[in-house]
C-alpha atoms as a PDB file:
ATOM      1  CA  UNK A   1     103.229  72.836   6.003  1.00  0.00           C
ATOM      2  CA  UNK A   2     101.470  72.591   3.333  1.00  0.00           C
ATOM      3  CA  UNK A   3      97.692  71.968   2.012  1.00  0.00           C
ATOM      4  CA  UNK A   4      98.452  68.325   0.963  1.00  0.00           C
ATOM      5  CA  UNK A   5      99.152  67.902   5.014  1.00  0.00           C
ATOM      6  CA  UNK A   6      96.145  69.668   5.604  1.00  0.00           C
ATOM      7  CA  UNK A   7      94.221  67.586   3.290  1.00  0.00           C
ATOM      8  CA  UNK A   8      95.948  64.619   4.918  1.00  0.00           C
ATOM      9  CA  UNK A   9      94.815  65.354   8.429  1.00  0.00           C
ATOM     10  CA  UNK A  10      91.412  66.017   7.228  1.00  0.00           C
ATOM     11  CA  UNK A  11      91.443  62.086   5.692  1.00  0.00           C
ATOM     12  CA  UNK A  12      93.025  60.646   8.541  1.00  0.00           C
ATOM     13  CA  UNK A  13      90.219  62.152  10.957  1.00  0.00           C
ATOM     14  CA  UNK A  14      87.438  60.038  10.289  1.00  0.00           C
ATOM     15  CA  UNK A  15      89.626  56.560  10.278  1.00  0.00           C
ATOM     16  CA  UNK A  16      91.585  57.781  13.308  1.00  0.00           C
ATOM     17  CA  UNK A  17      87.698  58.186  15.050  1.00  0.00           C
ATOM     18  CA  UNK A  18      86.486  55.036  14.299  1.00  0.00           C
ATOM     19  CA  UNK A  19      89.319  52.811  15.480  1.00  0.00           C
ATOM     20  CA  UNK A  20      88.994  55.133  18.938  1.00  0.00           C
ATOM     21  CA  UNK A  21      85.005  54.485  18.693  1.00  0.00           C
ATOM     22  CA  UNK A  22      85.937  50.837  18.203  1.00  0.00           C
ATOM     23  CA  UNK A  23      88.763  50.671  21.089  1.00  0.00           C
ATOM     24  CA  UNK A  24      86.440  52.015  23.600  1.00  0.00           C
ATOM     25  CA  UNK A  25      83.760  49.474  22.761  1.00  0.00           C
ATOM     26  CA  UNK A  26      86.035  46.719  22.679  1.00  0.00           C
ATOM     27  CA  UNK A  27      86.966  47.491  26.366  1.00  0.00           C
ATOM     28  CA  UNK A  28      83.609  48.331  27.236  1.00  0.00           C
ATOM     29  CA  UNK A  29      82.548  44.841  26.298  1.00  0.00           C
ATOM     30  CA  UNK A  30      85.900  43.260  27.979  1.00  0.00           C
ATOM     31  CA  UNK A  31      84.828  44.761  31.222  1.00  0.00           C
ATOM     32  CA  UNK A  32      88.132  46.744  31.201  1.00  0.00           C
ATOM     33  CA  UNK A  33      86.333  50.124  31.164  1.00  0.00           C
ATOM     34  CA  UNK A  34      82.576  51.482  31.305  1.00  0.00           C
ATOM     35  CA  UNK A  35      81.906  53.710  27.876  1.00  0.00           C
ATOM     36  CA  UNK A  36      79.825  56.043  29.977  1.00  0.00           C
ATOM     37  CA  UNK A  37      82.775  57.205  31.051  1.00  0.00           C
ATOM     38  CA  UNK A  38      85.477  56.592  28.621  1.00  0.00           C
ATOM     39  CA  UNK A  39      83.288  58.504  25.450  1.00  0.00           C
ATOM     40  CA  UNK A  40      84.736  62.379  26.029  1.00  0.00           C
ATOM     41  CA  UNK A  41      88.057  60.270  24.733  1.00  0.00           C
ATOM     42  CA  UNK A  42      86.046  60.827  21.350  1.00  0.00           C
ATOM     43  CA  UNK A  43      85.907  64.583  21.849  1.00  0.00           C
ATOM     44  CA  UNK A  44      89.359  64.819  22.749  1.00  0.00           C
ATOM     45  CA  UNK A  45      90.226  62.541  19.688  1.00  0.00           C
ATOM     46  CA  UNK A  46      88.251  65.296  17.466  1.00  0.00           C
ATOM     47  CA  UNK A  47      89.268  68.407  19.183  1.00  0.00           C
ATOM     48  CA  UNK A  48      93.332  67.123  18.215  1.00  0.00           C
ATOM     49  CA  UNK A  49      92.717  66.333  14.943  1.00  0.00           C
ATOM     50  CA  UNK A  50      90.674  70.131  14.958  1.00  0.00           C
ATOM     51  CA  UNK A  51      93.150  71.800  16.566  1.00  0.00           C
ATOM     52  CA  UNK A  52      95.880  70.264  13.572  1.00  0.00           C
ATOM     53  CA  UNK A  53      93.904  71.293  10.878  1.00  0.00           C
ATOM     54  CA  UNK A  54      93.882  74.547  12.369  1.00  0.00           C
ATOM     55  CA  UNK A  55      97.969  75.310  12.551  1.00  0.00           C
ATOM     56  CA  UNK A  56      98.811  73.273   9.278  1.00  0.00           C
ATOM     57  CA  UNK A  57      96.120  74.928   7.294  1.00  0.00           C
ATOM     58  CA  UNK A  58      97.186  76.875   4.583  1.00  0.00           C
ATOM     59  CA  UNK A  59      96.332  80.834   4.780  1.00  0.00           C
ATOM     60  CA  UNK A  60      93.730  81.950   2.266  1.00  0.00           C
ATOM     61  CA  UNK A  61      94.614  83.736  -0.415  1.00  0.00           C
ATOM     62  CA  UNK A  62      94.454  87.429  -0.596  1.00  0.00           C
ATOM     63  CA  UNK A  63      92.319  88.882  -3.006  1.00  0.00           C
ATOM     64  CA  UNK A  64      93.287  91.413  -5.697  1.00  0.00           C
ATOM     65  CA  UNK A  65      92.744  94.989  -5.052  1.00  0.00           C
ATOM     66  CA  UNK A  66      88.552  95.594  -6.577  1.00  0.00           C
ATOM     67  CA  UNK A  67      88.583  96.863  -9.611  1.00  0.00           C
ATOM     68  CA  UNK A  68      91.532  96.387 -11.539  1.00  0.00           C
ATOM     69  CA  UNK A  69      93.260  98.701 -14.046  1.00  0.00           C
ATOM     70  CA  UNK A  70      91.616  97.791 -17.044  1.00  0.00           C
ATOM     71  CA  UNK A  71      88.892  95.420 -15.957  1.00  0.00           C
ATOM     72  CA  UNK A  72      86.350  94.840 -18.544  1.00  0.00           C
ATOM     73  CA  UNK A  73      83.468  93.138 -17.316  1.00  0.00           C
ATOM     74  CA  UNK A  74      82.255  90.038 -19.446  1.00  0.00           C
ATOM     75  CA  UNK A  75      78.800  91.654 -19.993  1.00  0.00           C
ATOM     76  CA  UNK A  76      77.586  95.481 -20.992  1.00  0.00           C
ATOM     77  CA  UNK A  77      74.134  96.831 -19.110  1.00  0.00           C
ATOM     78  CA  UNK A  78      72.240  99.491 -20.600  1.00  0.00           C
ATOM     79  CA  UNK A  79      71.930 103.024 -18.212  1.00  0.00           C
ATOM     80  CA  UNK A  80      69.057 102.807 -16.201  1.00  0.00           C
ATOM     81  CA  UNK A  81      66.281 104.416 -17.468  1.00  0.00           C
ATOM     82  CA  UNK A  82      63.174 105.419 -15.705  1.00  0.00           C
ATOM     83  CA  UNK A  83      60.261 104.238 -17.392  1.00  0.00           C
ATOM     84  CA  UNK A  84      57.934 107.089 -19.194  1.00  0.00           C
ATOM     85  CA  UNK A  85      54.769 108.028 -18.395  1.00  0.00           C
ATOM     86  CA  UNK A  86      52.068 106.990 -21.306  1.00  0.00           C
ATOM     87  CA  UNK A  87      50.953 109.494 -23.618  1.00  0.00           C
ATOM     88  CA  UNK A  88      47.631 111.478 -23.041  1.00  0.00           C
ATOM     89  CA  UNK A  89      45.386 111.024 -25.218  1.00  0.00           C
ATOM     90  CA  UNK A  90      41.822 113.287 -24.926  1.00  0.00           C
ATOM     91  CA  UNK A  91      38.993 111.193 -26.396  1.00  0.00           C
ATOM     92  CA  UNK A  92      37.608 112.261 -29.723  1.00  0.00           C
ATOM     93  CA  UNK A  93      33.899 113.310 -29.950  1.00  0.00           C
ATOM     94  CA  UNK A  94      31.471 112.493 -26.823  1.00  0.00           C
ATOM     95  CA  UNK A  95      29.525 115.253 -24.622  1.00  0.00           C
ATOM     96  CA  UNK A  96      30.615 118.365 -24.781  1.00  0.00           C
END
């Protein structure tokens, strides 16, 4: 498979949901079936479409090896350097 299944699966989910959502209410409101219990049928709905998305996804890429022969980065840093301690200076004149 490839990712435009994947991507398919993922936009058929929500739909796919909603006409579930909207099955299980009609019945619930035809008497045919009580929501309180028919509503894990949403969970099971999800955990499919979950569980699809999970074998047809496609593998991530693998990254290249860190750094690369001849990398040049797209900025230049100065070396660190510590900062200096300020001059002394002995005041001129005063008590003796």
């Amino acid at each position: 498979m490839n990712a435009s299944a994947w991507q398919l699966v993922r936009a058929v989910r929500g739909p796919m949901l909603l006409i579930t959502f909207g099955t299980l209410m009609a019945l619930n409101h035809n008497d045919k079936a009580d929501f309180e219990r028919t509503w894990p049928v949403l969970l099971i709905v999800y955990g499919i479409f979950k569980l699809i998305e999970r074998m047809i996804k496609p593998p991530a890429p693998i990254p290249p090896p860190w750094p690369q022969p001849g990398y040049t980065p797209e900025y230049t840093q100065a070396p660190y350097q510590p900062p200096q301690p300020p001059p002394t200076t002995y005041p001129q004149g005063g008590a003796q």
